[in-house]
C-alpha atoms as a PDB file:
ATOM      1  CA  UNK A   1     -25.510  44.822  32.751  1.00  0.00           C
ATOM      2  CA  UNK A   2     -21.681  45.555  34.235  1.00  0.00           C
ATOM      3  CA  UNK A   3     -18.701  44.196  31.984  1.00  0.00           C
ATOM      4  CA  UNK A   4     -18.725  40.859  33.822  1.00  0.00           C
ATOM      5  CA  UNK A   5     -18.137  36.773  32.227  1.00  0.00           C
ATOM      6  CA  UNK A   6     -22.037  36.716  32.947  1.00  0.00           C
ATOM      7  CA  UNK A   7     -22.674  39.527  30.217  1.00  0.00           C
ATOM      8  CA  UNK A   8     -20.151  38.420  28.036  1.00  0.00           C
ATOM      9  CA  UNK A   9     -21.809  35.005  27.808  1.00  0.00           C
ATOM     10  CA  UNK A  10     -25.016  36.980  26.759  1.00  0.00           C
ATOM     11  CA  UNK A  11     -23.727  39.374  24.347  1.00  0.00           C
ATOM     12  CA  UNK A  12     -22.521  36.623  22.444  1.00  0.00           C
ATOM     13  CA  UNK A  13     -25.380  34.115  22.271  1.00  0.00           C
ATOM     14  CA  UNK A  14     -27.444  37.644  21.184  1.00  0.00           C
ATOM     15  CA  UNK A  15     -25.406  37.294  17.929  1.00  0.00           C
ATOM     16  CA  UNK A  16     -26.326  34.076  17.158  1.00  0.00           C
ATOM     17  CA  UNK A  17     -29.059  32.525  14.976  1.00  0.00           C
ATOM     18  CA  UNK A  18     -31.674  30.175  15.150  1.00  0.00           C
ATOM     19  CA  UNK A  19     -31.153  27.768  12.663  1.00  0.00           C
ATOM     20  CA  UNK A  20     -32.501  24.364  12.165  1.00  0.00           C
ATOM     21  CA  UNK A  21     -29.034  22.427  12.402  1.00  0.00           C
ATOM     22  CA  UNK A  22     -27.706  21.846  15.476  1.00  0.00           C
ATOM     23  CA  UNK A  23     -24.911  24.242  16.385  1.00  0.00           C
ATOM     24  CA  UNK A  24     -22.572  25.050  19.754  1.00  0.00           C
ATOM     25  CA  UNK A  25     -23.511  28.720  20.429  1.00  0.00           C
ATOM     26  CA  UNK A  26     -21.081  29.139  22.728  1.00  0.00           C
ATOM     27  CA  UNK A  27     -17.490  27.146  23.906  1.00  0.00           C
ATOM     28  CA  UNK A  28     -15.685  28.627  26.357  1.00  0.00           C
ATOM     29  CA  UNK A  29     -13.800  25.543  26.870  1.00  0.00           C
ATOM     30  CA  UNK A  30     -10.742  26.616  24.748  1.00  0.00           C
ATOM     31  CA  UNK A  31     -10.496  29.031  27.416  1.00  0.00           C
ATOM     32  CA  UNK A  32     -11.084  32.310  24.712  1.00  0.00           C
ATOM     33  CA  UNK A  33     -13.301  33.771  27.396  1.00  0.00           C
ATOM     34  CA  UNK A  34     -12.177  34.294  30.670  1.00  0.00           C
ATOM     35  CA  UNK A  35     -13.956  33.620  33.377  1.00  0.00           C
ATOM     36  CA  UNK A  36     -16.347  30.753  30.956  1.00  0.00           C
ATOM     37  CA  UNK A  37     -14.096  28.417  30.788  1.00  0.00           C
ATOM     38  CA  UNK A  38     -16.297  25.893  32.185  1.00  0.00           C
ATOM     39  CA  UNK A  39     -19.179  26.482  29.763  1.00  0.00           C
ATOM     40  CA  UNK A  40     -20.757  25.153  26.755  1.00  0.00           C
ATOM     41  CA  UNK A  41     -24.433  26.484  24.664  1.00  0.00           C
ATOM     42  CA  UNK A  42     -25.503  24.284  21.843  1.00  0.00           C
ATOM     43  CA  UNK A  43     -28.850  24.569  20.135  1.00  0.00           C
ATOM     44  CA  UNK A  44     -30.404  21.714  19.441  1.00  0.00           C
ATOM     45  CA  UNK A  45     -33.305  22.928  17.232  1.00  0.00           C
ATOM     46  CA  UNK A  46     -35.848  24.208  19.700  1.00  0.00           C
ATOM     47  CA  UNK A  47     -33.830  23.076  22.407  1.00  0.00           C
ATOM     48  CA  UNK A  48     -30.732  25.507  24.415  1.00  0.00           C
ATOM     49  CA  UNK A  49     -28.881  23.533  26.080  1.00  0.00           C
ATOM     50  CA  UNK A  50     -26.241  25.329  28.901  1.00  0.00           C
ATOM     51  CA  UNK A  51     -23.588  22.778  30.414  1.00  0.00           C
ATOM     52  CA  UNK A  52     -21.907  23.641  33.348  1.00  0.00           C
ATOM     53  CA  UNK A  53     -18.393  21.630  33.701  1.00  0.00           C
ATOM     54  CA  UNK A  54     -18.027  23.045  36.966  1.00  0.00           C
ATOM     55  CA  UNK A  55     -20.044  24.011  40.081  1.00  0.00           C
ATOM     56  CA  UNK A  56     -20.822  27.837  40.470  1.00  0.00           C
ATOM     57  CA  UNK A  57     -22.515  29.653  43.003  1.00  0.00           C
ATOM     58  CA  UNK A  58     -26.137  29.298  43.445  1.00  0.00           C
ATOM     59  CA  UNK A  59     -26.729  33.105  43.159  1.00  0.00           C
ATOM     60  CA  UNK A  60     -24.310  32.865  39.812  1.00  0.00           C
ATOM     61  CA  UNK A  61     -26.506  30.223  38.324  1.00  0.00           C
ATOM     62  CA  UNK A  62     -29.728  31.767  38.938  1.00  0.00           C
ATOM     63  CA  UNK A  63     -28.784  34.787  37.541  1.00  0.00           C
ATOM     64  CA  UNK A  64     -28.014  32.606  34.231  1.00  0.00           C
ATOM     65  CA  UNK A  65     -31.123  31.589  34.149  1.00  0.00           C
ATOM     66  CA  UNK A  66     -33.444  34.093  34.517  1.00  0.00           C
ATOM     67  CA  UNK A  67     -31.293  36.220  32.292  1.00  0.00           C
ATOM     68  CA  UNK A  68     -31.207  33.681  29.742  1.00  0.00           C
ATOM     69  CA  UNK A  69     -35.213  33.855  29.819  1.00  0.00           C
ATOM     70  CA  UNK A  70     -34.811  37.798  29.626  1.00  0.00           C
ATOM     71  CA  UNK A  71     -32.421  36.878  26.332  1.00  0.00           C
ATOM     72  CA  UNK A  72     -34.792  34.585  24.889  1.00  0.00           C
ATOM     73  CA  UNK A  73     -37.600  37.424  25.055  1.00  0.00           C
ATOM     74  CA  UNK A  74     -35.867  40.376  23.990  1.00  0.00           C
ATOM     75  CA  UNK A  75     -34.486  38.492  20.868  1.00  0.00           C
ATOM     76  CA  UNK A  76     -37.985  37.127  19.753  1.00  0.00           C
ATOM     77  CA  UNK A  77     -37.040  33.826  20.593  1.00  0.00           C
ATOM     78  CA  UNK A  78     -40.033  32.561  22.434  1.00  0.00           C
ATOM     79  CA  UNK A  79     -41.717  30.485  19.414  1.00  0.00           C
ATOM     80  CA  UNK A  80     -38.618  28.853  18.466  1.00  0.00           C
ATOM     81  CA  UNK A  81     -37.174  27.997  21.844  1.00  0.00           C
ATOM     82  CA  UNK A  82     -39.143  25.236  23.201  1.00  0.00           C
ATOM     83  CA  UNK A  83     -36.772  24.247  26.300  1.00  0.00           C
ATOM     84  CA  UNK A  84     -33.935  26.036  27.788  1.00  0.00           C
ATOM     85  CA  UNK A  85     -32.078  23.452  29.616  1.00  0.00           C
ATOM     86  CA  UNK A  86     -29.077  23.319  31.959  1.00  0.00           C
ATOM     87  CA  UNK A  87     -27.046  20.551  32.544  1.00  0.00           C
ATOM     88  CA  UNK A  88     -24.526  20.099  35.593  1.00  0.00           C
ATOM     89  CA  UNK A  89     -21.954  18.090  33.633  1.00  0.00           C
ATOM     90  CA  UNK A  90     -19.891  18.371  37.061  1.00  0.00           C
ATOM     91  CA  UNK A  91     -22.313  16.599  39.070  1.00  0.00           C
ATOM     92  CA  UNK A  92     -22.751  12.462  39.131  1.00  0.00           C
ATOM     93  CA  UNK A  93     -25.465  11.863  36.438  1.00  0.00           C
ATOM     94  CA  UNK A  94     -25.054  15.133  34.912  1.00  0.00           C
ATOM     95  CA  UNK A  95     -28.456  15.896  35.916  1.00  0.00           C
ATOM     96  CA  UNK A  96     -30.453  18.420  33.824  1.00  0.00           C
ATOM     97  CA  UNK A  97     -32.770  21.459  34.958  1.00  0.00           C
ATOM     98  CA  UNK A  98     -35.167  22.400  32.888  1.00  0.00           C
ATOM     99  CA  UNK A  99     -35.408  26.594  32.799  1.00  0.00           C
ATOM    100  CA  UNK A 100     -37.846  26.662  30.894  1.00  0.00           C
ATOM    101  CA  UNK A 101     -40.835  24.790  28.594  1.00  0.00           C
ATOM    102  CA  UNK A 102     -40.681  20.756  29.011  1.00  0.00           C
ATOM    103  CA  UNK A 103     -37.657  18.440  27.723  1.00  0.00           C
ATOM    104  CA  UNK A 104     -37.498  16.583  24.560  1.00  0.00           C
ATOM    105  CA  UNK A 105     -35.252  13.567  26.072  1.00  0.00           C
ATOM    106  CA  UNK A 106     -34.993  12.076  22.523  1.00  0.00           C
ATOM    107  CA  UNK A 107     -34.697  14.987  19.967  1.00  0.00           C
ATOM    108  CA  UNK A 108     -33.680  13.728  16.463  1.00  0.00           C
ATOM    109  CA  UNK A 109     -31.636  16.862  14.947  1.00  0.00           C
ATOM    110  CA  UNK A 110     -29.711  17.783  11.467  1.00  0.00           C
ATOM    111  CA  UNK A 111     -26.492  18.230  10.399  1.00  0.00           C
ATOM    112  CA  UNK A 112     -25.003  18.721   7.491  1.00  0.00           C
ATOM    113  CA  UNK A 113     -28.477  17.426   5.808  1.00  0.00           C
ATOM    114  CA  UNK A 114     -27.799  14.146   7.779  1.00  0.00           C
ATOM    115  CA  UNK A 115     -30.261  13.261  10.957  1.00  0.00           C
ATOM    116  CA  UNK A 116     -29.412  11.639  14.359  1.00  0.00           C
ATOM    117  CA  UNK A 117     -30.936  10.772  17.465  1.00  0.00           C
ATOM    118  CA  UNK A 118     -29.649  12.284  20.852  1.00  0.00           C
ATOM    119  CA  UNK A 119     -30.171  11.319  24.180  1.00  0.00           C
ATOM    120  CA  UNK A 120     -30.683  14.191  27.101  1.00  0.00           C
ATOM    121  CA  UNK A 121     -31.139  13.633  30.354  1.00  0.00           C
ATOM    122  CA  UNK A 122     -30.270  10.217  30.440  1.00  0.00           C
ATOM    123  CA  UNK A 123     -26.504  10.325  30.323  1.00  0.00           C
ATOM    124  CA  UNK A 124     -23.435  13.098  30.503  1.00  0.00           C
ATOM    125  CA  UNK A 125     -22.838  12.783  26.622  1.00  0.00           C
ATOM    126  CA  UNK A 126     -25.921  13.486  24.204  1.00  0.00           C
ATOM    127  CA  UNK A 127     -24.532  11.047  21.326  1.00  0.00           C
ATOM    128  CA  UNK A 128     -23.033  13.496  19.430  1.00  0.00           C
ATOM    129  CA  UNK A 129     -19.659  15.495  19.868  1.00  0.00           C
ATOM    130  CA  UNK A 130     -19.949  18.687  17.457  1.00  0.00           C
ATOM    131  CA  UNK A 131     -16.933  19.164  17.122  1.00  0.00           C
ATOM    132  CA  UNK A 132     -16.302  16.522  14.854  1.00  0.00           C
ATOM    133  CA  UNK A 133     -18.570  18.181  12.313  1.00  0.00           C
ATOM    134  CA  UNK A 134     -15.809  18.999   9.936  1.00  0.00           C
ATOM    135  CA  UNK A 135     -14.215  15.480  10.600  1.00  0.00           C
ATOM    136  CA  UNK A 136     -17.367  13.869   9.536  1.00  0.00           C
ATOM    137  CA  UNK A 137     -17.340  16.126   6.652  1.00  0.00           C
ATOM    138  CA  UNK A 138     -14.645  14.942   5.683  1.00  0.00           C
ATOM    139  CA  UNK A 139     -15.335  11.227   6.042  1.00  0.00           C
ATOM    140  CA  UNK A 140     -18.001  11.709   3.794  1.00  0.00           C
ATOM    141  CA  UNK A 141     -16.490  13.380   0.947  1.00  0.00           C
ATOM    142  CA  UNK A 142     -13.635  10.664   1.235  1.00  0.00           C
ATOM    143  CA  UNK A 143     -15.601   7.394   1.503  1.00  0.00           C
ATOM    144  CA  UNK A 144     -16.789   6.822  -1.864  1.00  0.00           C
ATOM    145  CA  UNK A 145     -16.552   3.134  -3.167  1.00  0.00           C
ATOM    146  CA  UNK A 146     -14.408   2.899   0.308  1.00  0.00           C
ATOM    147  CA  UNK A 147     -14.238  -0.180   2.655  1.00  0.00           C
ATOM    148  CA  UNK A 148     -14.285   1.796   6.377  1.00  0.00           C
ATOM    149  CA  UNK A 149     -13.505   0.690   9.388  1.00  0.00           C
ATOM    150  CA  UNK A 150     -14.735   2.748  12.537  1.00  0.00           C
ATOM    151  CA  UNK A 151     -13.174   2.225  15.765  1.00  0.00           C
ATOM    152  CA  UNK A 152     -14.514   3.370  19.143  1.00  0.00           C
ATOM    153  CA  UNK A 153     -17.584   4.478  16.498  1.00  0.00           C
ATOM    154  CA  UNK A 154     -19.688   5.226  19.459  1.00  0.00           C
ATOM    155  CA  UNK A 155     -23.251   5.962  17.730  1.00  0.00           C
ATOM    156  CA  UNK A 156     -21.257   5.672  14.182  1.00  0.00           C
ATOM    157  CA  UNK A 157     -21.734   9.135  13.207  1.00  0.00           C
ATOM    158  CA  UNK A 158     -19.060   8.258  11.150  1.00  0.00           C
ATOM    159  CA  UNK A 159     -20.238   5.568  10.123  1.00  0.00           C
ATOM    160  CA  UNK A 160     -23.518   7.264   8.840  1.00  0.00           C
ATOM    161  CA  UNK A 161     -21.161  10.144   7.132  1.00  0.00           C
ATOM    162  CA  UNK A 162     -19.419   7.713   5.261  1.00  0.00           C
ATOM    163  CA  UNK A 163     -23.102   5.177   3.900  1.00  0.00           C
ATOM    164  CA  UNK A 164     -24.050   9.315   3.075  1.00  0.00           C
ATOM    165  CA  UNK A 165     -20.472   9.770   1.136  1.00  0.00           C
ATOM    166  CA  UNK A 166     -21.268   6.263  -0.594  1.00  0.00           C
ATOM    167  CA  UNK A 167     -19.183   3.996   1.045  1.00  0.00           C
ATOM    168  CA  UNK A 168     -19.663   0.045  -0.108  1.00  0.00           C
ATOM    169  CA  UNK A 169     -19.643  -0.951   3.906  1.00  0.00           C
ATOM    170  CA  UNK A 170     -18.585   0.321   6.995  1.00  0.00           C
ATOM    171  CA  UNK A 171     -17.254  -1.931  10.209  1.00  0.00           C
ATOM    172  CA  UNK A 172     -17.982  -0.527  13.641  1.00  0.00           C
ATOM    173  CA  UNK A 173     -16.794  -1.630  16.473  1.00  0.00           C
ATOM    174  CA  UNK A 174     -17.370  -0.421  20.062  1.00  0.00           C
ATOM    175  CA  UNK A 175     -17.555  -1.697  23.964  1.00  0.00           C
ATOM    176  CA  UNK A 176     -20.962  -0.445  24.197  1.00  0.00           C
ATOM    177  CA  UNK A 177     -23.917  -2.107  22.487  1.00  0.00           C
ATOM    178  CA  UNK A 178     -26.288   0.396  23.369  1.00  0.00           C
ATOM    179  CA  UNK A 179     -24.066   3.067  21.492  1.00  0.00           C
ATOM    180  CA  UNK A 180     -23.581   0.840  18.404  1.00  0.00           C
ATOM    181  CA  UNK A 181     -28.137   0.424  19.076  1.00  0.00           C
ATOM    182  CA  UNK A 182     -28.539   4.037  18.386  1.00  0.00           C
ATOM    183  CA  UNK A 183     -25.910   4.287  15.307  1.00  0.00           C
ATOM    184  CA  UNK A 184     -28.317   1.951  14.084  1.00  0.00           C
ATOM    185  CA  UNK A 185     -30.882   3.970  14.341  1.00  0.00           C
ATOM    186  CA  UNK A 186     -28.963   6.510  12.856  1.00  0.00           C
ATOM    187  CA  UNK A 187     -28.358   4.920  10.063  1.00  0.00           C
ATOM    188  CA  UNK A 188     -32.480   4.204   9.967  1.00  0.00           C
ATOM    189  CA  UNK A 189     -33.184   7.705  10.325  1.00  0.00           C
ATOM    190  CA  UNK A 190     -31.151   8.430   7.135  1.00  0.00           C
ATOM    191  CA  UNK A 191     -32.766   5.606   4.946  1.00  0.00           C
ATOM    192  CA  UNK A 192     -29.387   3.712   4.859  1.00  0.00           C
ATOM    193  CA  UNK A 193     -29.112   0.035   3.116  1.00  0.00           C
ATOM    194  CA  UNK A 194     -28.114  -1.831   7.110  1.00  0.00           C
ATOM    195  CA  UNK A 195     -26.441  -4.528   4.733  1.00  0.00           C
ATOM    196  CA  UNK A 196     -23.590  -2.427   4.250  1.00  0.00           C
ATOM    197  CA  UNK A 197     -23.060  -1.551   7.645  1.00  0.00           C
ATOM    198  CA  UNK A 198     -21.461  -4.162  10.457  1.00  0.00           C
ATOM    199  CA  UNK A 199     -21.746  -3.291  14.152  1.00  0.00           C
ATOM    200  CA  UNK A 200     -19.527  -5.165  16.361  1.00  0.00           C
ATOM    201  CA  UNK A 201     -20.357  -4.890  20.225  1.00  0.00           C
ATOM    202  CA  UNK A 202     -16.669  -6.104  21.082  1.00  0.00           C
ATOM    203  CA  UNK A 203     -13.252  -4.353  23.395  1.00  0.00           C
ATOM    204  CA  UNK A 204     -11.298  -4.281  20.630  1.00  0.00           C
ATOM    205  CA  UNK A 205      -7.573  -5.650  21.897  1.00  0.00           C
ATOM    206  CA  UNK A 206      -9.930  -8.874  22.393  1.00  0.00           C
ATOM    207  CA  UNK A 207     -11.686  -8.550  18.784  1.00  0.00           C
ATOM    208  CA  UNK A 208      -8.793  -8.489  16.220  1.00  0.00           C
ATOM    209  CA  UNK A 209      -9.480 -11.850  14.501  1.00  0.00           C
ATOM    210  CA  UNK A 210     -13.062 -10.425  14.220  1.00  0.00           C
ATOM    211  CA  UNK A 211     -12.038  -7.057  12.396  1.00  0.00           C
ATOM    212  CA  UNK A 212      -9.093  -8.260  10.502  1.00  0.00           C
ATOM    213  CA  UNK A 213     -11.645 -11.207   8.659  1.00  0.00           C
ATOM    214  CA  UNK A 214     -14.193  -8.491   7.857  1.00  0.00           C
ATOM    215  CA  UNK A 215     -11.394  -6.130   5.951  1.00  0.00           C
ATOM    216  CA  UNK A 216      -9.103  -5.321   4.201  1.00  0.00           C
ATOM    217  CA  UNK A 217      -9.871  -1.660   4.656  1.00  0.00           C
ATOM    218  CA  UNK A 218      -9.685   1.541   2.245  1.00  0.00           C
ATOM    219  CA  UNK A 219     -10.134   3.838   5.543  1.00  0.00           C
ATOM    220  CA  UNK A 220      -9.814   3.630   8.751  1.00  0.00           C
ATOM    221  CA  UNK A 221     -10.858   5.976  11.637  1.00  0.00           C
ATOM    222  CA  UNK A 222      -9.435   6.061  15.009  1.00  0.00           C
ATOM    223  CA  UNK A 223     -10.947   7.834  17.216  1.00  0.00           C
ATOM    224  CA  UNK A 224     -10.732   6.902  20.855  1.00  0.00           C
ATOM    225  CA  UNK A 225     -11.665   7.617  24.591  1.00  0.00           C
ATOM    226  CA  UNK A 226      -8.993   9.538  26.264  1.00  0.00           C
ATOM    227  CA  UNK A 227      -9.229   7.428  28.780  1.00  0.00           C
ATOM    228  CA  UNK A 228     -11.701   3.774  29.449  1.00  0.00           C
ATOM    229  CA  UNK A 229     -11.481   2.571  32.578  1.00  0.00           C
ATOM    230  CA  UNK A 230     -10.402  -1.480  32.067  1.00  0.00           C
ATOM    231  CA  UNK A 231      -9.955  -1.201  28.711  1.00  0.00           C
ATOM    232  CA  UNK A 232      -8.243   1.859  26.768  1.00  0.00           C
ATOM    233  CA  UNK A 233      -5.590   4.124  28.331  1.00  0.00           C
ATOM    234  CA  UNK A 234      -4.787   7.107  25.454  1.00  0.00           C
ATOM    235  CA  UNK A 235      -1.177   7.222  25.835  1.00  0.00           C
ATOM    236  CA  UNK A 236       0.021   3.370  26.347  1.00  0.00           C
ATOM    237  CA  UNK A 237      -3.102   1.728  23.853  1.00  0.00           C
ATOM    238  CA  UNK A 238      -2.784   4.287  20.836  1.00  0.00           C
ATOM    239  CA  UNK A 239       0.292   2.552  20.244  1.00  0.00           C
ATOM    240  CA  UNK A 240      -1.173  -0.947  19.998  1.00  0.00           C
ATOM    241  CA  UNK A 241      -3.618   0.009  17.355  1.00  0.00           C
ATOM    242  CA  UNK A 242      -0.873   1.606  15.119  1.00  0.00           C
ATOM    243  CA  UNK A 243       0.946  -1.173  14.874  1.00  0.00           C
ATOM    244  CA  UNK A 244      -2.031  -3.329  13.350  1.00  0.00           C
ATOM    245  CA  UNK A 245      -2.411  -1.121  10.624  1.00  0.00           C
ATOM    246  CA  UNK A 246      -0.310  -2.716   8.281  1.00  0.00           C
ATOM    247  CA  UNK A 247      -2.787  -5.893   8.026  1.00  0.00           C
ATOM    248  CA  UNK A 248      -5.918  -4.476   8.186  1.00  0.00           C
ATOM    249  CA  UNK A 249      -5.322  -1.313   5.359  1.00  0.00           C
ATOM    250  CA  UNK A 250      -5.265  -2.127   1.657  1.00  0.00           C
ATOM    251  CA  UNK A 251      -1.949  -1.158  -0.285  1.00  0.00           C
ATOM    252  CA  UNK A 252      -3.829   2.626  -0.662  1.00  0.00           C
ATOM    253  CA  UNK A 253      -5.283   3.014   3.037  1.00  0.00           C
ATOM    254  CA  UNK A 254      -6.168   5.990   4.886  1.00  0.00           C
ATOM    255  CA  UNK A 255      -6.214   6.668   8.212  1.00  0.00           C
ATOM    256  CA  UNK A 256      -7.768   9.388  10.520  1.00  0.00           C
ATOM    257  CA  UNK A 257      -6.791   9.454  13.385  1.00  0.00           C
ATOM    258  CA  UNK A 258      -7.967  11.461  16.189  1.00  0.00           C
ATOM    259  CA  UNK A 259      -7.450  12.307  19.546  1.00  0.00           C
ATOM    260  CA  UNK A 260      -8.942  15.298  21.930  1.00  0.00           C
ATOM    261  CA  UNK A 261      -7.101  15.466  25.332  1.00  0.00           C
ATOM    262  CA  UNK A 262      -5.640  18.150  25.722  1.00  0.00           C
ATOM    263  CA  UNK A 263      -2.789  16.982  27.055  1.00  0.00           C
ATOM    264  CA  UNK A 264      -1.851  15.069  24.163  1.00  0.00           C
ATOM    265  CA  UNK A 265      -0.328  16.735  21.200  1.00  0.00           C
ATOM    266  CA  UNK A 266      -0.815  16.403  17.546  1.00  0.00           C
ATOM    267  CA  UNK A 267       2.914  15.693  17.893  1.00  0.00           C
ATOM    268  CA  UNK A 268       2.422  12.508  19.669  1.00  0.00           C
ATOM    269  CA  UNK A 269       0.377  10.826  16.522  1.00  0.00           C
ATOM    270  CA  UNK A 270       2.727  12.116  14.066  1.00  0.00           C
ATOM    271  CA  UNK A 271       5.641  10.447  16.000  1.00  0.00           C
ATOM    272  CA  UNK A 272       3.853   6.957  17.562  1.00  0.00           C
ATOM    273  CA  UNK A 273       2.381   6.550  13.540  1.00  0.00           C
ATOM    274  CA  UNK A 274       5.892   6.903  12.740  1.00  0.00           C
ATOM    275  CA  UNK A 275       7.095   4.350  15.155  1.00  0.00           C
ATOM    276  CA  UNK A 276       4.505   1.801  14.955  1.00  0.00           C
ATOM    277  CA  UNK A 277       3.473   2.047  11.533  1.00  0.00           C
ATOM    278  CA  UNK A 278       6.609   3.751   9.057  1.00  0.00           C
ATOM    279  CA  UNK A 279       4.319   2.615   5.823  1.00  0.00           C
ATOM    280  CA  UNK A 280       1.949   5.656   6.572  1.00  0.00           C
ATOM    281  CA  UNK A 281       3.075   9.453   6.142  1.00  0.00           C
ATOM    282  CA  UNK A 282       1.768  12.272   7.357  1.00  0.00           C
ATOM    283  CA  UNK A 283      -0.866  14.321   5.037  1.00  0.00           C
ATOM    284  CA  UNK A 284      -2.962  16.848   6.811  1.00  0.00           C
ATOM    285  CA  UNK A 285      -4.393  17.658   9.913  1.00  0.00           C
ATOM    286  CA  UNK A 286      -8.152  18.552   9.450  1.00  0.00           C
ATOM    287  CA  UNK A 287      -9.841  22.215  10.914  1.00  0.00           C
ATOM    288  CA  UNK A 288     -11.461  22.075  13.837  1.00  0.00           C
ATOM    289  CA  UNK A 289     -15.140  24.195  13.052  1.00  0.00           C
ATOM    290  CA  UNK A 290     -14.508  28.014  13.897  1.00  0.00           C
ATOM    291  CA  UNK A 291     -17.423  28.026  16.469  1.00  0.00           C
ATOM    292  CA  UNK A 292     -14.753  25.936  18.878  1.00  0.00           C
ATOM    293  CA  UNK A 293     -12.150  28.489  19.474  1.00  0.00           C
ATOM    294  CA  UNK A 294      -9.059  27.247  21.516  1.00  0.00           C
ATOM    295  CA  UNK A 295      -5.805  29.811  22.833  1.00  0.00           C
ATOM    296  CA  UNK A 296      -4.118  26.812  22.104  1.00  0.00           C
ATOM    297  CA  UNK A 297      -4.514  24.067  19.135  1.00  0.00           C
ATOM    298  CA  UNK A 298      -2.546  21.529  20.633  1.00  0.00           C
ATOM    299  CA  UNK A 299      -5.156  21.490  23.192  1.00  0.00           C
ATOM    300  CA  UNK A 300      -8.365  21.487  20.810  1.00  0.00           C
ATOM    301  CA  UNK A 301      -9.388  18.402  18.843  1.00  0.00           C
ATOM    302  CA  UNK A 302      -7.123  16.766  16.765  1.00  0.00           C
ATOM    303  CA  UNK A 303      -7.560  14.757  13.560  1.00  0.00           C
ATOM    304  CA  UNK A 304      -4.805  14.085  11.596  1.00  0.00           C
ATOM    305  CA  UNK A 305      -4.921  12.160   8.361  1.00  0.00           C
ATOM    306  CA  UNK A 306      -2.156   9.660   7.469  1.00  0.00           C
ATOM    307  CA  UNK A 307      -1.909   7.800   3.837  1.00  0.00           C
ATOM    308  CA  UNK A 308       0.480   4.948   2.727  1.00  0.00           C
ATOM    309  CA  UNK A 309       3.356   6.191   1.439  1.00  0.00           C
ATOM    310  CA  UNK A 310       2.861   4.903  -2.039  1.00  0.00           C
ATOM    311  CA  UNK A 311       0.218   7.534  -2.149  1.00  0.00           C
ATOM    312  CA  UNK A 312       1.035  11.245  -3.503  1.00  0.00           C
END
């Protein structure tokens, strides 16, 4: 095949390996790839999974897929791969073809020797963002004998990272009960004690009487929508949660705080957590995993952790 983005997508999915974690094979999002900027691979342990952010040409897109089924063959693949799927994230419904073998809508997968259900097919996200791996890593080595609370917790893989880690209870909150349904299934699938985990079903900006009784907190994570239509604007609501922190974190509280639009700077936390909340300090901003390569890290994920400042 000719030097083209088509070949370099395949060259580099040839050097990966079949493991049975859930990885991203391939992120051409941080734009390290020209010409695949607009596409993601992730194997989901028997499943490939191809997202297309954008819409290509028909002939483009075939040629994907039959030379993904060519891939597949020549690297021995075939017993291992049950589906090859490809999802048109640019399309309303993010609707999925299915290249080859039948979809598993409901896949539970690994990571990090924790388990979670996904959802595919159903909606554009599968109910877990990988690259928060490292972030959730982290939760879990910090949570110990903690008090959490989880905002925007989505399916709580946080959550679930910090019950692993040994935290005495975690507090999620988030607009959408049938998120916070599957974090509790989460939780299930990794024989957690549901007594020490709290899922609130609330908008938060209505639900601080709610999450203020249920603390104080050791840790909190804040990791939010870019944007929610009706309810959570990055840029002007960020602000309003800082500001809070001071009566909902013990006199040793933690905070990670997160944010992944790229338009957005790790700058803008350090300064608004100044601002809004001058009893935390800055500590560290947390790796982003090496398979999500970015030309610029002010446009990757951030997560930035901030402690009281009575805290060395």
């Amino acid at each position: 095949m000719t030097d083209t983005p088509l070949a370099t997508l395949l060259q580099h999915l040839s050097q990966q390996t079949l493991t049975n974690e859930l990885s991203r094979f391939f992120h051409g999002r941080g734009r390290s790839y020209p010409g695949l900027e607009h596409i993601t691979v992730d194997w989901l342990q028997g499943q490939l999974l191809v997202s297309l952010f954008k819409e290509h040409e028909s002939q483009w897109v075939e040629a994907l897929k039959s030379e993904l089924l060519i891939l597949i063959e020549a690297q021995g693949w075939t017993e291992r791969v049950s589906a090859v799927l490809l999802q048109h994230r640019y399309a309303t419904g993010s609707p999925i073809d299915v290249v080859h073998g039948d979809l598993s809508a409901m896949p539970v997968v690994s990571e990090q020797g924790l388990k979670f259900g996904l959802s595919l097919g159903a909606k554009q996200n599968m109910g877990l963002f990988l690259d928060m791996r490292l972030g959730r890593q982290w939760v879990k080595s910090q949570a110990k004998d903690k008090r959490v609370l989880n905002l925007f917790s989505y399916t709580c893989g946080f959550s679930v990272a910090a019950l692993a880690g040994g935290a005495d209870h975690v507090v999620n909150l988030d607009m959408s009960k049938a998120a916070l349904k599957q974090g509790k299934v989460n939780h299930q699938l990794n024989g957690h004690d549901l007594s020490k985990v709290s899922f609130l079903g609330h908008e938060l900006f209505k639900s601080w009487g709610k999450v203020k009784k249920l603390g104080p907190y050791d840790l909190i994570i804040i990791d939010p929508p870019s944007f929610q239509k009706g309810s959570f604007a990055l840029t002007k609501d960020y602000q309003r949660i800082l500001r809070r922190l001071g009566d909902l974190l013990t006199t040793q509280g933690v905070v990670l705080a997160c944010v992944n639009s790229p338009q957005v700077s790790a700058q803008f936390l350090i300064d608004e957590m100044a601002r809004e909340a001058p009893q935390m300090h800055f500590d560290a901003r947390l790796p982003n995993p090496p398979e999500f390569p970015d030309i610029d890290e002010d446009s990757n994920l951030k997560c930035l952790v901030f402690k009281t400042k009575n805290i060395n």
